[in-house]
Protein backbone atom coordinates (compact mmCIF):
# COMPACT_ATOMS: atom_id res chain seq x y z
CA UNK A 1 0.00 0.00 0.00
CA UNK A 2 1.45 3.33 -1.20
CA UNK A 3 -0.07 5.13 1.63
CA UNK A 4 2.33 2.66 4.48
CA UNK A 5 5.36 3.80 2.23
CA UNK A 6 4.72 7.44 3.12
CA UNK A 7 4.17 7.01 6.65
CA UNK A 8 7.13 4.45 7.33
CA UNK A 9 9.66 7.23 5.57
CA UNK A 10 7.74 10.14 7.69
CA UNK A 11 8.69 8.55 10.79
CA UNK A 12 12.06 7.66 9.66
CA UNK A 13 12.01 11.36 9.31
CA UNK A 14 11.13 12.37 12.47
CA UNK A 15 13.15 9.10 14.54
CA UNK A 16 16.06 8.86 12.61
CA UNK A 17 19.16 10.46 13.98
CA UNK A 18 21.28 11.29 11.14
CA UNK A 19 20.12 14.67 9.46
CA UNK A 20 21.12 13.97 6.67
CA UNK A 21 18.33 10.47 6.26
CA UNK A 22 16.12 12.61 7.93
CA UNK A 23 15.98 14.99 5.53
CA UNK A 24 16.11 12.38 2.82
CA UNK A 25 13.20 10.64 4.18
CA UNK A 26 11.02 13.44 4.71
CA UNK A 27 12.23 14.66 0.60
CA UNK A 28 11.56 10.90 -0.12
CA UNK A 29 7.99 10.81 1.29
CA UNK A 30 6.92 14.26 -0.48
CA UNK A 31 8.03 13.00 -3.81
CA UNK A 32 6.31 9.92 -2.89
CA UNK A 33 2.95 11.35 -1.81
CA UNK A 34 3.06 13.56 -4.76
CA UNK A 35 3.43 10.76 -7.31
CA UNK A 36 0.55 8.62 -5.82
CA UNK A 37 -1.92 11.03 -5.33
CA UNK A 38 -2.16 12.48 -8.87
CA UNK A 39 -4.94 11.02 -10.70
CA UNK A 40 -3.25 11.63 -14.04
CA UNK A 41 -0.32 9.45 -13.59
CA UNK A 42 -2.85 6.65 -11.90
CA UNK A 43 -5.11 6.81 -14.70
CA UNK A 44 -2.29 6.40 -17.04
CA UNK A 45 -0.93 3.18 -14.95
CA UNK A 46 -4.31 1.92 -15.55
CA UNK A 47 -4.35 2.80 -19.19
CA UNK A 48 -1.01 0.83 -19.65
CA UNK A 49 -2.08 -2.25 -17.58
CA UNK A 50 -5.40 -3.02 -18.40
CA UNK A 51 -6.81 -5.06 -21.58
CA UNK A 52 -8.91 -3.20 -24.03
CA UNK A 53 -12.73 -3.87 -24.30
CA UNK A 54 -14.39 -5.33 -26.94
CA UNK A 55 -17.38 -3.19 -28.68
CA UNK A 56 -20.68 -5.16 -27.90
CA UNK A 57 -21.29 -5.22 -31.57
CA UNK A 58 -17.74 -7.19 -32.31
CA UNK A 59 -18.68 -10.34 -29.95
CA UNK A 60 -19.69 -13.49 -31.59
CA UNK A 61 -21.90 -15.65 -30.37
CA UNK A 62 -20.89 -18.04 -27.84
CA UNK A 63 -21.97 -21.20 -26.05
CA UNK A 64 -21.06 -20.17 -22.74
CA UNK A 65 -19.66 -16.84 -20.57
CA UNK A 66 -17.31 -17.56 -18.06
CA UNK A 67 -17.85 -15.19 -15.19
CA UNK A 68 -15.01 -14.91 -12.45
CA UNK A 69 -16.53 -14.45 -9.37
CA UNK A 70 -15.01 -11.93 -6.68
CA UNK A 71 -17.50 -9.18 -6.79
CA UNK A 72 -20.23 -10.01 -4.39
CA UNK A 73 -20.03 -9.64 -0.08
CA UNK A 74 -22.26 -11.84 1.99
CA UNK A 75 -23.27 -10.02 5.55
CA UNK A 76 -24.91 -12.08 8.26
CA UNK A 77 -27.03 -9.04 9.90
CA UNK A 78 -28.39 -8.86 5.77
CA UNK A 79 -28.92 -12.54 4.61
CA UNK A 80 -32.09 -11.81 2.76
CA UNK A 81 -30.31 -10.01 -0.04
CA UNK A 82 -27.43 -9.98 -2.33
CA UNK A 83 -24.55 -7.34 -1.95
CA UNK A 84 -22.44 -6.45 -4.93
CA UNK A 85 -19.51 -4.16 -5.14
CA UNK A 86 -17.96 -1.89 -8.38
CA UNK A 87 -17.38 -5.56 -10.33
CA UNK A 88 -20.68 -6.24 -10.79
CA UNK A 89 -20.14 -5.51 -14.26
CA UNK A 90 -19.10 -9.32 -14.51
CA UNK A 91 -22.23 -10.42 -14.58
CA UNK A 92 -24.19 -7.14 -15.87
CA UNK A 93 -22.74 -6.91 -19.23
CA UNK A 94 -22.94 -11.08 -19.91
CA UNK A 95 -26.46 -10.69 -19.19
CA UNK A 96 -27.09 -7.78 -21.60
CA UNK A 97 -24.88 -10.10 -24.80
CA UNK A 98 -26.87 -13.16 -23.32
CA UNK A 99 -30.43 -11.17 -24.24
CA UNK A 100 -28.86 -10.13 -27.17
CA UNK A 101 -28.82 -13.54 -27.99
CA UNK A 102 -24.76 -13.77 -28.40
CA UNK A 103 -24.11 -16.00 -25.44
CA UNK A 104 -26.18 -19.29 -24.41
CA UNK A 105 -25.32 -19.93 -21.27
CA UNK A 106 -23.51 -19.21 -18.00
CA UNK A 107 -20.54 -20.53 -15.92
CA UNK A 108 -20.22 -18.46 -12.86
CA UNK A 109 -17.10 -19.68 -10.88
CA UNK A 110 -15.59 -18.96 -7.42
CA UNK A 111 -16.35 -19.98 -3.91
CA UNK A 112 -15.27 -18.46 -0.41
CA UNK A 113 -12.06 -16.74 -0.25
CA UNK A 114 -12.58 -16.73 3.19
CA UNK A 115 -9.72 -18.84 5.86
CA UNK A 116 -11.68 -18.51 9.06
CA UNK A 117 -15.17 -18.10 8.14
CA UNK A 118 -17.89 -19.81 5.34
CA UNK A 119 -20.15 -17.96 3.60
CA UNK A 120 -22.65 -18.23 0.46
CA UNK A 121 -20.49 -18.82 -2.60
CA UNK A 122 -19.92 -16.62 -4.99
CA UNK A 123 -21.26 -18.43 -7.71
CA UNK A 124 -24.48 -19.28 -5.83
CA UNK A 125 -25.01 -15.78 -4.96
CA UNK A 126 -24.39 -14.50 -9.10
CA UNK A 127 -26.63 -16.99 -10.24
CA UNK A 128 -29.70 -15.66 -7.71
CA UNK A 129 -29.43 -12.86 -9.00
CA UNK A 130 -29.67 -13.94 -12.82
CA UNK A 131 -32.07 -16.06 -12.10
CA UNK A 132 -34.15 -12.77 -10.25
CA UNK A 133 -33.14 -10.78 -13.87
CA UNK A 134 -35.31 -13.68 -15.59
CA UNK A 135 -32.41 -15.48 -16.83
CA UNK A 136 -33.75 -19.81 -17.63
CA UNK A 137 -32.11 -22.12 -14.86
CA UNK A 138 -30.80 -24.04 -17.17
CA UNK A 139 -28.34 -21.85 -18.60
CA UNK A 140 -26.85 -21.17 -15.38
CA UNK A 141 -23.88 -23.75 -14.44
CA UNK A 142 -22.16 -22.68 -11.31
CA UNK A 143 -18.83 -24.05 -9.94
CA UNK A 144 -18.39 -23.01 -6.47
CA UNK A 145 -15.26 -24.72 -5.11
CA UNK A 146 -12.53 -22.01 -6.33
CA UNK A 147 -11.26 -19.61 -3.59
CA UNK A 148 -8.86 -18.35 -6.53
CA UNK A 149 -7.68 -17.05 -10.08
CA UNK A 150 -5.60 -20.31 -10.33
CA UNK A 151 -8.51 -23.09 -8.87
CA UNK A 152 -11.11 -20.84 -11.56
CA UNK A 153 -9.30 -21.93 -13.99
CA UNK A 154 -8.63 -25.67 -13.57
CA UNK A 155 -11.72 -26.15 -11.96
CA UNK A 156 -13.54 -24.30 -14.98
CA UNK A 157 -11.10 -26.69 -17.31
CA UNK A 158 -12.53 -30.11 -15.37
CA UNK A 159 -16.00 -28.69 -15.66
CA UNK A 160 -15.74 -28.22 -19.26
CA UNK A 161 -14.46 -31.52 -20.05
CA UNK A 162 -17.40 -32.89 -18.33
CA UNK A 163 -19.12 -31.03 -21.44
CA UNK A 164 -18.08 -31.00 -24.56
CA UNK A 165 -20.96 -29.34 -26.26
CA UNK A 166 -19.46 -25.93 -24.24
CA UNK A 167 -17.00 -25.31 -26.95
CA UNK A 168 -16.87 -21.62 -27.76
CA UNK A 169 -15.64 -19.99 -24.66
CA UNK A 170 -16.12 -16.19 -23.79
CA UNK A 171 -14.34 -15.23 -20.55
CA UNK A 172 -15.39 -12.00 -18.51
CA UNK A 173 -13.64 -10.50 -15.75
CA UNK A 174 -12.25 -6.74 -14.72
CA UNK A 175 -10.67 -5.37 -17.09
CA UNK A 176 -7.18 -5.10 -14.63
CA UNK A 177 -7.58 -8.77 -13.86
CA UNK A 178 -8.04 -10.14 -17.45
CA UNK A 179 -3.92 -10.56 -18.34
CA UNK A 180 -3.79 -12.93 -14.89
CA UNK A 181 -6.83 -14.30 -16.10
CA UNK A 182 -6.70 -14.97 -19.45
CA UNK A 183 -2.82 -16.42 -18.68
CA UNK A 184 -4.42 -18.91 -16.21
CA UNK A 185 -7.07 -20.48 -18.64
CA UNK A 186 -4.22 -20.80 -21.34
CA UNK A 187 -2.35 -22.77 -19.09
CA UNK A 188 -5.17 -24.94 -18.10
CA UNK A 189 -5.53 -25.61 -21.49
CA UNK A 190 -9.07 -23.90 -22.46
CA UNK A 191 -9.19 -21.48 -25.31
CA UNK A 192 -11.12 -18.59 -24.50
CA UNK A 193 -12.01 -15.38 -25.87
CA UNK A 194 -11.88 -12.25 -23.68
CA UNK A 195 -14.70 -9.99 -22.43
CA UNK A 196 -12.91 -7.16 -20.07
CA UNK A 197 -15.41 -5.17 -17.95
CA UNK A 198 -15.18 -3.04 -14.96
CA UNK A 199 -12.77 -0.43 -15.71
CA UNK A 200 -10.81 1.89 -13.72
CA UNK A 201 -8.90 3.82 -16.57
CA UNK A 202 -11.13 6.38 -18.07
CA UNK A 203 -10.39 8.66 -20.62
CA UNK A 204 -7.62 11.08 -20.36
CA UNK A 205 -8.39 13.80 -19.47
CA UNK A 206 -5.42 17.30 -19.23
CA UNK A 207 -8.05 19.44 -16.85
CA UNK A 208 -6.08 20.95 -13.42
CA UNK A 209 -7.97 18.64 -11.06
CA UNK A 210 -6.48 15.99 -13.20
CA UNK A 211 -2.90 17.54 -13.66
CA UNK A 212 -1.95 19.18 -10.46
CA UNK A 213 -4.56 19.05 -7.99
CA UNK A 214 -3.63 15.32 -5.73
CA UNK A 215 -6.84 13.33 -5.20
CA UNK A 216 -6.62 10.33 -2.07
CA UNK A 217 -8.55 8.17 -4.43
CA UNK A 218 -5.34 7.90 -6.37
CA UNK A 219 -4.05 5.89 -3.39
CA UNK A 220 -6.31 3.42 -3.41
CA UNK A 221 -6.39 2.94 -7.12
CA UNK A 222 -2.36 2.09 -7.32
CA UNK A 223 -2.67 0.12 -4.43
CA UNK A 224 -5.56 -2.12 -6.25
CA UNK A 225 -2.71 -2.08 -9.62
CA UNK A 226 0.02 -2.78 -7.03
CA UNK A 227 -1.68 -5.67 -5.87
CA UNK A 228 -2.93 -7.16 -9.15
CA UNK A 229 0.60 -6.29 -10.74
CA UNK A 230 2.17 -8.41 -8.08
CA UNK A 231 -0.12 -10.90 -8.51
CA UNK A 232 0.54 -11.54 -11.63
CA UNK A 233 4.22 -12.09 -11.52
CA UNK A 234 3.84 -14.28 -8.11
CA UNK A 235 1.43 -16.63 -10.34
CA UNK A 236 4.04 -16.52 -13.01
CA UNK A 237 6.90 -17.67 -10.56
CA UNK A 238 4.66 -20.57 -9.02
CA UNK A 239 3.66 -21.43 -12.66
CA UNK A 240 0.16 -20.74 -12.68
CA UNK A 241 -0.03 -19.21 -15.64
């Protein structure tokens, strides 16, 4: 988190006892707090990182959506509804190309991330909620044993071999999570094409409030990139993709 970098080098700037990394530090955690905060260079990380989308009007038709889970919260003071978060867009947009008659079916996976505590799957809770938006129960398919990028995918891959008929493959997740993603189904051996969704890049945009003016929501965006980023290359290291 870019925001623990800043404090750890202002208290090195205040407890450290040679004046000269003292003064470094403090230097260090201006340039620092400067660099993160500005929503132009964030939006640009984004721009860099994450994988175009595809115009509605380009998809083909498919036989099934994958939809990566990791969007919904489950709260035991509110069981009797479904709570959703910014990537709801994973299952918003395959339901607009499924009416549209491009997609046939659905294959939500991903379980409980949780150690220490169960909860409703993931997949269960997405495929309530399509079934509430009139969606037929029969094109739902739901694999809810994944707690991550890596089980999605060979989970998905056992699921599919279990049906053959599911041959054209359209996979949807954020638009930041799609290279980890996409890497991890091609290494489990399923050929996919890519639906990204949920952006955080936007357009650019060279107003002041975007150029000079620092904005805390900048923090929170390159720690999300920071994370995914790392992510990525940990997956790569243990093979996973």
């Amino acid at each position: 988190m870019p925001i623990l970098w800043v404090i750890v080098l202002q208290l090195l700037a205040v407890f450290l006892r040679s004046q000269k990394w003292r003064r470094i530090s403090l230097l260090s955690s201006l340039a620092l707090l400067l660099l993160f905060s500005n929503p132009l260079l964030s939006n640009e990380a984004w721009l860099a990182w994450e994988i175009e989308a595809v115009p509605v009007k380009d998809v083909n038709n498919y036989d099934v959506a994958v939809i990566l889970a990791g969007v919904t919260s489950y709260r035991e003071n509110l069981p009797d509804r479904i709570h959703t978060s910014k990537g709801s867009d994973r299952f918003l947009h395959p339901l607009q190309l499924y009416r549209m008659g491009k997609i046939e079916k659905f294959l939500i996976t991903g379980g409980s991330g949780l150690v220490l505590a169960d909860k409703v799957p993931e997949a269960e809770q997405i495929e309530k909620i399509l079934l509430m938006a009139g969606v037929a129960e029969e094109d739902i398919l739901t694999e809810s044993n994944s707690r991550n990028t890596h089980e999605n995918a060979v989970n998905t891959a056992e699921f599919l071999q279990k049906h053959p008929d599911l041959d054209k493959v359209l996979l949807v997740t954020s638009a930041f999570h799609m290279r980890r993603a996409a890497a991890c189904f091609a290494k489990a051996g399923i050929k996919t094409d890519n639906f990204t969704v949920d952006f955080y890049s936007t357009e650019r945009r060279f107003t002041p409030d975007e150029l000079i003016i620092p904005n805390p929501a900048a923090f929170n965006d390159w720690h999300l990139l920071i994370h995914e980023v790392t992510g990525f290359l940990v997956y790569k290291l243990l093979s996973y993709c």
